[in-house]
PDB file of N, CA and C in Angstrom:
ATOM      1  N   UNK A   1     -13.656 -65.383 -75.264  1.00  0.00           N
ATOM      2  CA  UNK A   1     -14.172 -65.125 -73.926  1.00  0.00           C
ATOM      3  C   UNK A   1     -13.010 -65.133 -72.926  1.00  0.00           C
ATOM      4  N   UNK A   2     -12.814 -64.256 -72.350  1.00  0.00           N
ATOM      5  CA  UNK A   2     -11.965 -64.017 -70.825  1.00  0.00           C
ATOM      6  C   UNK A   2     -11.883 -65.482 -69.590  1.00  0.00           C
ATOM      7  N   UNK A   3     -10.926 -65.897 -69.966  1.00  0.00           N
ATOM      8  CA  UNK A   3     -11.234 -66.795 -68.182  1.00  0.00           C
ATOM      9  C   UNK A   3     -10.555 -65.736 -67.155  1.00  0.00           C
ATOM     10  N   UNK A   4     -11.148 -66.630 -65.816  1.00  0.00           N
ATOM     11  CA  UNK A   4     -10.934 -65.948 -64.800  1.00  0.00           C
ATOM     12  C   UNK A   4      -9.310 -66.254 -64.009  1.00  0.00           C
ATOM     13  N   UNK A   5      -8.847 -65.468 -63.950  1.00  0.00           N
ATOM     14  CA  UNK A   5      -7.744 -65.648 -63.053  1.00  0.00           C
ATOM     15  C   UNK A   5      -7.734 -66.480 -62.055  1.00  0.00           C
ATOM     16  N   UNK A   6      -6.543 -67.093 -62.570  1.00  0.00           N
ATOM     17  CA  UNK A   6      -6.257 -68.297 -61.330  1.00  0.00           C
ATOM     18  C   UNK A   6      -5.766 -68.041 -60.079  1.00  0.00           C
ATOM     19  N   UNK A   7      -6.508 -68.017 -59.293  1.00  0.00           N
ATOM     20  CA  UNK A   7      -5.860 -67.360 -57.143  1.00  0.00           C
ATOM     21  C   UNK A   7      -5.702 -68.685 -56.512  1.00  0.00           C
ATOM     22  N   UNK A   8      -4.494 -68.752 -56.230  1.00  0.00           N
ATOM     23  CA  UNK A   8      -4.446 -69.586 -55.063  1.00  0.00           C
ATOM     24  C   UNK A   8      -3.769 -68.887 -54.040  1.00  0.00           C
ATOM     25  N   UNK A   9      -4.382 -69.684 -52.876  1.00  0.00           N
ATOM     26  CA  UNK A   9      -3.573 -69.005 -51.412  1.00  0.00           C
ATOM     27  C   UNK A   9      -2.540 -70.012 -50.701  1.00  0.00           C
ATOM     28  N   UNK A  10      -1.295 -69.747 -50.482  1.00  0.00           N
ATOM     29  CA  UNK A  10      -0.354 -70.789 -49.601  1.00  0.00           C
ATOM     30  C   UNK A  10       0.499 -70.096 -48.991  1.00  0.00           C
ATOM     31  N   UNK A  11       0.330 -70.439 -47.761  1.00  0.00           N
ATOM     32  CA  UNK A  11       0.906 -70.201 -46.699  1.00  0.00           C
ATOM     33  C   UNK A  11       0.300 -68.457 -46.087  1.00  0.00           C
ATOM     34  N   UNK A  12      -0.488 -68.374 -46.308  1.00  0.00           N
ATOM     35  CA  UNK A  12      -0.984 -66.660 -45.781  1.00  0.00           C
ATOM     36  C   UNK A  12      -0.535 -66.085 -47.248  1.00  0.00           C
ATOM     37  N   UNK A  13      -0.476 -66.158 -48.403  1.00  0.00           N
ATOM     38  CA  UNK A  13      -0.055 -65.612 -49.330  1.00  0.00           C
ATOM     39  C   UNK A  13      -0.447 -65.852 -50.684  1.00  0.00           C
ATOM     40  N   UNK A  14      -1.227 -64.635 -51.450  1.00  0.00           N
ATOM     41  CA  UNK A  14      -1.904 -64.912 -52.684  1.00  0.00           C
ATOM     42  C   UNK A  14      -1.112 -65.463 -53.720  1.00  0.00           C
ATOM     43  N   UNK A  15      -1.365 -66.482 -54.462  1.00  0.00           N
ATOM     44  CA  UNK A  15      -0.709 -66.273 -56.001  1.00  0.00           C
ATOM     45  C   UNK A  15      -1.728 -66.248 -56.973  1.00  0.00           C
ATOM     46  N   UNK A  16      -0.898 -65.853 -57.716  1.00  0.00           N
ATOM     47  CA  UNK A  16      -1.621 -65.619 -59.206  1.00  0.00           C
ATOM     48  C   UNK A  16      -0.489 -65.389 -60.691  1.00  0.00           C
ATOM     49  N   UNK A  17      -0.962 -66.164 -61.602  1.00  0.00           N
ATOM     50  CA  UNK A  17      -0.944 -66.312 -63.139  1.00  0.00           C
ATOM     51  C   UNK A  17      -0.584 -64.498 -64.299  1.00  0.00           C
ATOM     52  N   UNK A  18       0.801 -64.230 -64.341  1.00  0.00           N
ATOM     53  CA  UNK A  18       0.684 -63.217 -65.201  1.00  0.00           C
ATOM     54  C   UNK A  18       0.891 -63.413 -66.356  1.00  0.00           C
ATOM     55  N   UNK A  19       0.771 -61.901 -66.781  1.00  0.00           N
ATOM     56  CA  UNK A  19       1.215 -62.160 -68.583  1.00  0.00           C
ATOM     57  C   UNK A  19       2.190 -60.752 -68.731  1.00  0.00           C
ATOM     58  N   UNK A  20       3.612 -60.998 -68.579  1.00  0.00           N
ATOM     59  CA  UNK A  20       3.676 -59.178 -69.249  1.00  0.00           C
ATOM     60  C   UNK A  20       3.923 -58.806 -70.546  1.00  0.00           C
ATOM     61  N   UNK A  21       4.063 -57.654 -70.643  1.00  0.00           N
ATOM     62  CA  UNK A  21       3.722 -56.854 -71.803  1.00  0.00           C
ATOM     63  C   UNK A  21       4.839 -55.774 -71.366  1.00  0.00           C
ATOM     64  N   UNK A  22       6.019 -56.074 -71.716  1.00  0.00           N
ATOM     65  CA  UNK A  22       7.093 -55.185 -71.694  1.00  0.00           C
ATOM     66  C   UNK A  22       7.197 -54.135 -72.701  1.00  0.00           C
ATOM     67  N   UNK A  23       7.820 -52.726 -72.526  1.00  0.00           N
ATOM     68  CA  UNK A  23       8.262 -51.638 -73.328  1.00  0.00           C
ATOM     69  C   UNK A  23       7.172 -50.908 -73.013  1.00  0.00           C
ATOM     70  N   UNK A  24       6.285 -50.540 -72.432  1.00  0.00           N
ATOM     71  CA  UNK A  24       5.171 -50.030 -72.863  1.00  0.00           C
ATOM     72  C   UNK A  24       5.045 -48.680 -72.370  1.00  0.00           C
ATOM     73  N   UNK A  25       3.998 -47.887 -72.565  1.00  0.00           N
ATOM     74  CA  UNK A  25       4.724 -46.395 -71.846  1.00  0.00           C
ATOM     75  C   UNK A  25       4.185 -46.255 -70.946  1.00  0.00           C
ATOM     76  N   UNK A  26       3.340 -46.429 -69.825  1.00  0.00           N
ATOM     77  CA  UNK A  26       2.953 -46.656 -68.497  1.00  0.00           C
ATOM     78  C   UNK A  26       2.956 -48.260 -68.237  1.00  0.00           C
ATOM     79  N   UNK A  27       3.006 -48.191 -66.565  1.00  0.00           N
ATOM     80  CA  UNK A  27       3.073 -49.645 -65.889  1.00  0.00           C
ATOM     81  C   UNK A  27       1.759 -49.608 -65.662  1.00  0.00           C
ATOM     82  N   UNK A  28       0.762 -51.077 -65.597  1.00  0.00           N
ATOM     83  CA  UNK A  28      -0.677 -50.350 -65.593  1.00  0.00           C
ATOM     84  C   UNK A  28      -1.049 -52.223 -65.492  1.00  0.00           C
ATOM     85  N   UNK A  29      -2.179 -52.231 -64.764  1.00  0.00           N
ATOM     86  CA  UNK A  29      -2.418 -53.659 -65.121  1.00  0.00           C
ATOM     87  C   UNK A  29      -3.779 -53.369 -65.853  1.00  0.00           C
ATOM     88  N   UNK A  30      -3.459 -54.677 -67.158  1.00  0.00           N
ATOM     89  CA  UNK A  30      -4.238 -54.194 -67.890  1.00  0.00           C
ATOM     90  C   UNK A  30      -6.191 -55.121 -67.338  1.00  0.00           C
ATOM     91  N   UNK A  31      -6.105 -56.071 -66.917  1.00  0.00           N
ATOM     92  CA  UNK A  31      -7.073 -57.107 -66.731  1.00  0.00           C
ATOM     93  C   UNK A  31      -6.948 -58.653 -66.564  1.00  0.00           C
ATOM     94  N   UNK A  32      -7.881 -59.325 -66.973  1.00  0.00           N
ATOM     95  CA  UNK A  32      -7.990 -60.488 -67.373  1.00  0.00           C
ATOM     96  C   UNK A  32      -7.374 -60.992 -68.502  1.00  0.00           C
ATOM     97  N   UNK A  33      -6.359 -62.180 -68.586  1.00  0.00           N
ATOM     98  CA  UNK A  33      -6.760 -62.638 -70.405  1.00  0.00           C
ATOM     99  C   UNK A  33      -5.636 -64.147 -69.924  1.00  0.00           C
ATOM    100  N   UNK A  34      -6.896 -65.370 -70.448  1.00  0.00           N
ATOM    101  CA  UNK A  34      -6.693 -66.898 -70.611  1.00  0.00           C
ATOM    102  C   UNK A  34      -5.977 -66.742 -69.238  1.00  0.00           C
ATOM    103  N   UNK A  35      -6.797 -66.484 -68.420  1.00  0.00           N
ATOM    104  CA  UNK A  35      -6.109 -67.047 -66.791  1.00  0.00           C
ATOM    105  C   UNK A  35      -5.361 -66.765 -65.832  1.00  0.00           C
ATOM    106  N   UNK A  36      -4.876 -65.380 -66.677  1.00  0.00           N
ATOM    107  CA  UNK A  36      -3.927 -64.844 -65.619  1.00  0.00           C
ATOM    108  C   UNK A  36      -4.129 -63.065 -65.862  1.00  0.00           C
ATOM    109  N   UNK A  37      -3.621 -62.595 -65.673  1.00  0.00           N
ATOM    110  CA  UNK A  37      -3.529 -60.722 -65.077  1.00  0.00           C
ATOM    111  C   UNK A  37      -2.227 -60.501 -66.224  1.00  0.00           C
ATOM    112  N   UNK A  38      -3.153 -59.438 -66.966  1.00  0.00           N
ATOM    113  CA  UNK A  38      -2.210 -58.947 -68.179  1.00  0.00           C
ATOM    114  C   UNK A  38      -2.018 -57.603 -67.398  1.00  0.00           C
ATOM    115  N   UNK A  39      -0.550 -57.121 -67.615  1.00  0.00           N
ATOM    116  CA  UNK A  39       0.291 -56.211 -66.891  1.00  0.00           C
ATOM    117  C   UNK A  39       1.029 -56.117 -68.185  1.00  0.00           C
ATOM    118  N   UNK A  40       0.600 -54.459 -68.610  1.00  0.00           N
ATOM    119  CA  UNK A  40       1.986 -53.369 -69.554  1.00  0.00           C
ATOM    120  C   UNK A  40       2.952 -52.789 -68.226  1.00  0.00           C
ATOM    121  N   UNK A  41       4.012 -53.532 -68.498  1.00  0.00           N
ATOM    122  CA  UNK A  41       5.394 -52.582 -67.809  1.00  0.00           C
ATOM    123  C   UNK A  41       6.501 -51.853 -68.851  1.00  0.00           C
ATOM    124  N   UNK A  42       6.399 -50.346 -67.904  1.00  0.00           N
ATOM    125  CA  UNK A  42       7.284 -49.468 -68.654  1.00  0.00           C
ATOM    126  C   UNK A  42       8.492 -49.522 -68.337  1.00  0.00           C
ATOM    127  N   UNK A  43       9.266 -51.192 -68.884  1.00  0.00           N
ATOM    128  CA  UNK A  43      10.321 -51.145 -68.652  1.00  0.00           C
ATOM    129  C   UNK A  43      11.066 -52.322 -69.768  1.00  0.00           C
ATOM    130  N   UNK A  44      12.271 -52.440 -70.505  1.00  0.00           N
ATOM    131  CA  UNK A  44      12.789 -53.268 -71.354  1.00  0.00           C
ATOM    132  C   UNK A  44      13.105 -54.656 -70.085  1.00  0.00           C
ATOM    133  N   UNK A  45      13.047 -55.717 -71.032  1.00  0.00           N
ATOM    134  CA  UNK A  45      13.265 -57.076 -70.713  1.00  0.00           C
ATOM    135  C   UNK A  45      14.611 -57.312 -70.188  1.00  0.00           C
ATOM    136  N   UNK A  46      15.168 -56.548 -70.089  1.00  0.00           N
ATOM    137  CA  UNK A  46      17.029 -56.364 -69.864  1.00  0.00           C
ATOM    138  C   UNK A  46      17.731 -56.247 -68.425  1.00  0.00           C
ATOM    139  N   UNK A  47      18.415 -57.017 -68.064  1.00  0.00           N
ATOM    140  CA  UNK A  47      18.864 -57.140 -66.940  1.00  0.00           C
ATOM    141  C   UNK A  47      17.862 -57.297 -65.615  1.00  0.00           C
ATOM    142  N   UNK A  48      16.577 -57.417 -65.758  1.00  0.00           N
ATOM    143  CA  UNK A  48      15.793 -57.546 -64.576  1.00  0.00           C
ATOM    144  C   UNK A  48      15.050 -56.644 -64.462  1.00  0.00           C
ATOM    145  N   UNK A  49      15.481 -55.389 -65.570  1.00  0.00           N
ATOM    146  CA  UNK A  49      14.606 -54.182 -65.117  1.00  0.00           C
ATOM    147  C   UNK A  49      12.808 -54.482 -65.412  1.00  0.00           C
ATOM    148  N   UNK A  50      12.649 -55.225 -66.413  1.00  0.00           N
ATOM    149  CA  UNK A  50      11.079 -55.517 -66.632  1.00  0.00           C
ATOM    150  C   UNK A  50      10.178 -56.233 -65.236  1.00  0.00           C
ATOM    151  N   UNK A  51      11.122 -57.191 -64.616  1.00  0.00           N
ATOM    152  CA  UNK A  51      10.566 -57.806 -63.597  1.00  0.00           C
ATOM    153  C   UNK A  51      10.237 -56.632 -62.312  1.00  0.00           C
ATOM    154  N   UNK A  52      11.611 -55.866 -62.468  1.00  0.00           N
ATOM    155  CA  UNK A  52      11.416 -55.208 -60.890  1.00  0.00           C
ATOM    156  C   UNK A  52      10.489 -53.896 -61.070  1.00  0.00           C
ATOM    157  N   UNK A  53      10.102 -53.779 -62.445  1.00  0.00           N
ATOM    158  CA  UNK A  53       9.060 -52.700 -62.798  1.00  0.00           C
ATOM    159  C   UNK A  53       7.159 -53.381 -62.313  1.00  0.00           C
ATOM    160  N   UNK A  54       7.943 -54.944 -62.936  1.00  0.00           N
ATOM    161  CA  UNK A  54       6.555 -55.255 -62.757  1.00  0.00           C
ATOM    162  C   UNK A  54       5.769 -55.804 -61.442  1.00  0.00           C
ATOM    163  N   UNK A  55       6.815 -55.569 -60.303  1.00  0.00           N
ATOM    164  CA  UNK A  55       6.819 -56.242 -58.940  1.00  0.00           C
ATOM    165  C   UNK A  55       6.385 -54.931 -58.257  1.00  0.00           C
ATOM    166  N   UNK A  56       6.892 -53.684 -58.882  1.00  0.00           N
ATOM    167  CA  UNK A  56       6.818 -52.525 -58.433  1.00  0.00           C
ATOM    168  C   UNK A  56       5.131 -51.919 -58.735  1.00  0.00           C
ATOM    169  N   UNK A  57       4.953 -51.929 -59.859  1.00  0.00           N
ATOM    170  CA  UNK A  57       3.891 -51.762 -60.408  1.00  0.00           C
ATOM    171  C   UNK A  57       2.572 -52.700 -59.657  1.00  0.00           C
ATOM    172  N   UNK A  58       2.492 -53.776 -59.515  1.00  0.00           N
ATOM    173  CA  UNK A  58       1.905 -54.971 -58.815  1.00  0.00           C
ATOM    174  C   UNK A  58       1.289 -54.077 -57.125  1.00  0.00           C
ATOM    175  N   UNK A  59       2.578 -53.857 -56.664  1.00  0.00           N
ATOM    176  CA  UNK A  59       2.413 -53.488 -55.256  1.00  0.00           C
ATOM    177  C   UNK A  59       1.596 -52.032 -55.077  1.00  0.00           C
ATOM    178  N   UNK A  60       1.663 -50.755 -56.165  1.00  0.00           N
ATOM    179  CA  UNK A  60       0.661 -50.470 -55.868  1.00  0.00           C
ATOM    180  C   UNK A  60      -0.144 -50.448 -56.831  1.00  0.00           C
ATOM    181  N   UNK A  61      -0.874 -50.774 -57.476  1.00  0.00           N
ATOM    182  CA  UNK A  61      -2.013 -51.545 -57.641  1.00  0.00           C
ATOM    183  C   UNK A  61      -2.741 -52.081 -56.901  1.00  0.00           C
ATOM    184  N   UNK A  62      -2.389 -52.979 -56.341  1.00  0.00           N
ATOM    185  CA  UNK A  62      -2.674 -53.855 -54.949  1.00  0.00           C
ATOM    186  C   UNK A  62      -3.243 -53.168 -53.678  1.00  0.00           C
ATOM    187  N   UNK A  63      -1.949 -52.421 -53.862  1.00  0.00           N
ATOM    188  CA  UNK A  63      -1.804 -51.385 -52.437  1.00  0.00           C
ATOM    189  C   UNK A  63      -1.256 -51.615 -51.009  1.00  0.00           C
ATOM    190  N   UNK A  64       0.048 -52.277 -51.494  1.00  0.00           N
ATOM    191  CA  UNK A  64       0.607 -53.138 -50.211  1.00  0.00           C
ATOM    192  C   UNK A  64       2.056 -52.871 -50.917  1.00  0.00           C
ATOM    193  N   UNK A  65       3.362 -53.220 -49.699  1.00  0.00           N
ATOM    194  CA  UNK A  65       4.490 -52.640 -49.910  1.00  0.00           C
ATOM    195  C   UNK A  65       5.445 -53.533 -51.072  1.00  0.00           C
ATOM    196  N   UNK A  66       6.349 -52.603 -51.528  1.00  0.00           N
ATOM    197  CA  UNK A  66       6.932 -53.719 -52.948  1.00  0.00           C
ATOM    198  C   UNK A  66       7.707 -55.279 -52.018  1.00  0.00           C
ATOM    199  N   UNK A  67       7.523 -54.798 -50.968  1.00  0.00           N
ATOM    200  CA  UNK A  67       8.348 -56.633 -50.079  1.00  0.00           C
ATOM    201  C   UNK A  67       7.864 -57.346 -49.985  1.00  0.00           C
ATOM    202  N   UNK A  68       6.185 -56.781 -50.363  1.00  0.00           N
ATOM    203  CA  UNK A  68       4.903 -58.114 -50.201  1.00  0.00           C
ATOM    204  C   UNK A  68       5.015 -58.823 -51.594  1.00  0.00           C
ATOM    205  N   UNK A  69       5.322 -58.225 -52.728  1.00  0.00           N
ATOM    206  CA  UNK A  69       5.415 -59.045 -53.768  1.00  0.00           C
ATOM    207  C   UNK A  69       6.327 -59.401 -54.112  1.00  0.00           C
ATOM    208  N   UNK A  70       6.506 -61.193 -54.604  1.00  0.00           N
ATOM    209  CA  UNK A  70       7.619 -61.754 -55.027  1.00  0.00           C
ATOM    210  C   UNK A  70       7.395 -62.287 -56.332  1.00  0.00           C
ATOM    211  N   UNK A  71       8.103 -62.680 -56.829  1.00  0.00           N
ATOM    212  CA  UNK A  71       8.007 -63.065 -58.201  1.00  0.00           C
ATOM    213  C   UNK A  71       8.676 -64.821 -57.758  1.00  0.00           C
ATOM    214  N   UNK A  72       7.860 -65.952 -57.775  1.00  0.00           N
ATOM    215  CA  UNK A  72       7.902 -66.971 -57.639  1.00  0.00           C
ATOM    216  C   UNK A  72       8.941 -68.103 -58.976  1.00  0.00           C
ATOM    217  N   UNK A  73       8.085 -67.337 -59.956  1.00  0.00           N
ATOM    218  CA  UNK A  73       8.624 -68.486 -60.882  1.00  0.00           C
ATOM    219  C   UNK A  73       8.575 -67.640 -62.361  1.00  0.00           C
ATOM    220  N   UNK A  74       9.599 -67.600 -63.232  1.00  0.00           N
ATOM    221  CA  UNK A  74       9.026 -67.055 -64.834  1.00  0.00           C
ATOM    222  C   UNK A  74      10.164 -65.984 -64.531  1.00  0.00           C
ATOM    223  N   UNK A  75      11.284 -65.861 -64.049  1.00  0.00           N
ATOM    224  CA  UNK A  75      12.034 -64.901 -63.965  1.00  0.00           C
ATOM    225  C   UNK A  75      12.254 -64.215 -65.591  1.00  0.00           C
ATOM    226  N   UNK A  76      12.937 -65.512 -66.810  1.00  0.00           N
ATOM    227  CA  UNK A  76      13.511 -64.933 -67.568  1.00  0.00           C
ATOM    228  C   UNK A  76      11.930 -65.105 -68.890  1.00  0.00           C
ATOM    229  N   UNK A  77      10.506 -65.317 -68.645  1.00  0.00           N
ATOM    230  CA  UNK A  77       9.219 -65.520 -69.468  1.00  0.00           C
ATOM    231  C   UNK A  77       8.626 -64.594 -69.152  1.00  0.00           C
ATOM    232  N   UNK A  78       7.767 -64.073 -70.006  1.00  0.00           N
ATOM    233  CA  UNK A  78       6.627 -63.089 -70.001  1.00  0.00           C
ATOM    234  C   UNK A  78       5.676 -63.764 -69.379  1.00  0.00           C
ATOM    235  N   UNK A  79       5.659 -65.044 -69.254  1.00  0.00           N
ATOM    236  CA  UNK A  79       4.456 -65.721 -68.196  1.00  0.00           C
ATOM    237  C   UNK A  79       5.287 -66.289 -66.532  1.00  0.00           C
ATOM    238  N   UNK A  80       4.508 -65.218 -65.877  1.00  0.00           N
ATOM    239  CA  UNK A  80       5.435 -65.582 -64.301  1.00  0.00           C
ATOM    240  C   UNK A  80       4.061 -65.648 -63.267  1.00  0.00           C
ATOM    241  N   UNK A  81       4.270 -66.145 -62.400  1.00  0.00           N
ATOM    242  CA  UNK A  81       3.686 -66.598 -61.352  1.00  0.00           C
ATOM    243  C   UNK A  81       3.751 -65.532 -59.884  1.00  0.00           C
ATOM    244  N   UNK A  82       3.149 -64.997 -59.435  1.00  0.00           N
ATOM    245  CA  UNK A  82       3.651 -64.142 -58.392  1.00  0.00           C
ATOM    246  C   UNK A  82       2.823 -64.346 -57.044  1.00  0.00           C
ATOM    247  N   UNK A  83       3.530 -63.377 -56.041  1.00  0.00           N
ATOM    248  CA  UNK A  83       2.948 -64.031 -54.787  1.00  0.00           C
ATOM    249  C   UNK A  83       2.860 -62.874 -53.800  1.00  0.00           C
ATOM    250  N   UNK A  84       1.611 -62.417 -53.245  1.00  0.00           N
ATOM    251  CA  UNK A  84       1.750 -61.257 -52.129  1.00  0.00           C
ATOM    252  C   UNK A  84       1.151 -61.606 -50.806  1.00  0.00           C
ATOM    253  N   UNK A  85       1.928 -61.174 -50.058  1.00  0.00           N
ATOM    254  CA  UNK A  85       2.061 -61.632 -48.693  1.00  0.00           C
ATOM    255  C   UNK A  85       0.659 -61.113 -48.299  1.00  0.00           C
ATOM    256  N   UNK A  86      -0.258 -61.924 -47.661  1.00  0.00           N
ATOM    257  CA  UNK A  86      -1.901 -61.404 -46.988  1.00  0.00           C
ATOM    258  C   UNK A  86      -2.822 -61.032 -48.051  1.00  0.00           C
ATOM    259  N   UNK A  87      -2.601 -61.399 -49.366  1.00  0.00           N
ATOM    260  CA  UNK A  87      -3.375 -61.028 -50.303  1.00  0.00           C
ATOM    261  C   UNK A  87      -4.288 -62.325 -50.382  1.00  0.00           C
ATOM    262  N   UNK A  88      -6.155 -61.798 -50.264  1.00  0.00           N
ATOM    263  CA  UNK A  88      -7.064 -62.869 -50.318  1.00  0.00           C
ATOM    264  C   UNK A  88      -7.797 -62.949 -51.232  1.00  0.00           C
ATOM    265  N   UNK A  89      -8.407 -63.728 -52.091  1.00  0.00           N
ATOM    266  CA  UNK A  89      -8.866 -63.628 -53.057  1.00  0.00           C
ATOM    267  C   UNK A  89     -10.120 -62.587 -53.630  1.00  0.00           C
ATOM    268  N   UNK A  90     -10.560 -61.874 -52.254  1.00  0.00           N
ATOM    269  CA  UNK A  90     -11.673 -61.261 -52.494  1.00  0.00           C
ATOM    270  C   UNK A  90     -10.730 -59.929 -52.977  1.00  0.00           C
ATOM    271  N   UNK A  91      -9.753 -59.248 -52.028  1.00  0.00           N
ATOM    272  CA  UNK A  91      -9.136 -58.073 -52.291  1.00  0.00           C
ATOM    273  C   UNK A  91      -8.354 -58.380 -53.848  1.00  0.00           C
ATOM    274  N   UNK A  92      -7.833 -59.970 -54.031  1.00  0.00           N
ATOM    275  CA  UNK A  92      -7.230 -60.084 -55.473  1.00  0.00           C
ATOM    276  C   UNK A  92      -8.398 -59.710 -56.985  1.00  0.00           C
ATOM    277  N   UNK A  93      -9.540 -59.776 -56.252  1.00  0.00           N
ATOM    278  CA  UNK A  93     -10.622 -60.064 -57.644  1.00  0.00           C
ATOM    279  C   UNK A  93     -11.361 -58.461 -57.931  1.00  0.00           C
ATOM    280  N   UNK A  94     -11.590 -57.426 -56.404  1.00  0.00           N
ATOM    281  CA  UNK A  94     -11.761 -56.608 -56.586  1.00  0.00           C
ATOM    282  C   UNK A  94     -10.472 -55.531 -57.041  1.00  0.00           C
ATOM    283  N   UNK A  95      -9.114 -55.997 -57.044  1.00  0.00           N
ATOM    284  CA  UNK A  95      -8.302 -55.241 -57.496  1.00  0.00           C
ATOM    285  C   UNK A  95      -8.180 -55.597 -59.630  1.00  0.00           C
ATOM    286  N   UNK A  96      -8.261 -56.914 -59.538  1.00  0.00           N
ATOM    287  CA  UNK A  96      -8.298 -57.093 -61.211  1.00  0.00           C
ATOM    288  C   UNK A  96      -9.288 -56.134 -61.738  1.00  0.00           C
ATOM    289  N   UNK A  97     -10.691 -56.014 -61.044  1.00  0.00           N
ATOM    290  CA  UNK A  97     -11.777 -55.544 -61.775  1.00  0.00           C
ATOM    291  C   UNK A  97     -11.516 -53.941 -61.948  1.00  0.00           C
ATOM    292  N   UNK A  98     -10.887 -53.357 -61.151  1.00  0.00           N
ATOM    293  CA  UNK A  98     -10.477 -51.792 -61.064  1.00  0.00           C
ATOM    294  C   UNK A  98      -9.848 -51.185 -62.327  1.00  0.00           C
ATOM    295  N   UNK A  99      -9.874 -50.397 -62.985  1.00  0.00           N
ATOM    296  CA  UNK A  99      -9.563 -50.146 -64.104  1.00  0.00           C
ATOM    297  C   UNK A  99      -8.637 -49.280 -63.608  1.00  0.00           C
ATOM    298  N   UNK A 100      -7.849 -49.130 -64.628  1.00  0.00           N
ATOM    299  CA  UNK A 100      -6.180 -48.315 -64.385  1.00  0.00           C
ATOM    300  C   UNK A 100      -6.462 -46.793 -64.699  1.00  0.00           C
TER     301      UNK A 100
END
């Protein structure tokens, strides 16, 4: 069974629980899975390029600019923590549910 993604809000700013899924051939978020937002990025784990694919990818999805999203914590893990500036949990829950 799916849990639900973990949202917290601090300071005017959403976070939330990822999972990535590097190499893949589109950037795409995939859903739900054990708590956090599974995200395929079309990009290798190498030098940063996976992160800044997946910060890129994030923002539109979302639909807000790539400066609103930061990547908090999990720089060099496939499990990272991220954070977008004015993102509320209602716009975070109707964007998970949207299919790619």
């Amino acid at each position: 069974m799916t849990e639900r993604p973990l949202f917290s809000s601090v300071d005017g700013c959403g976070r939330f629980g990822v999972h990535v899924k590097p190499r893949a051939s589109k950037t795409k978020v995939l859903g739900e899975k054990n708590g956090a937002v599974e995200v395929a990025v079309a990009a290798p784990p190498v030098d940063g390029a996976a992160n800044e694919e997946l910060l890129r990818g994030l923002a539109f999805h979302f639909g807000v600019a790539k400066s609103a999203v930061r990547l908090v914590k999990g720089d060099s893990s496939r499990t990272k923590l991220i954070e977008i500036v004015g993102l509320s949990e209602a716009v975070f829950m109707k964007a998970i549910e949207r299919k790619p």
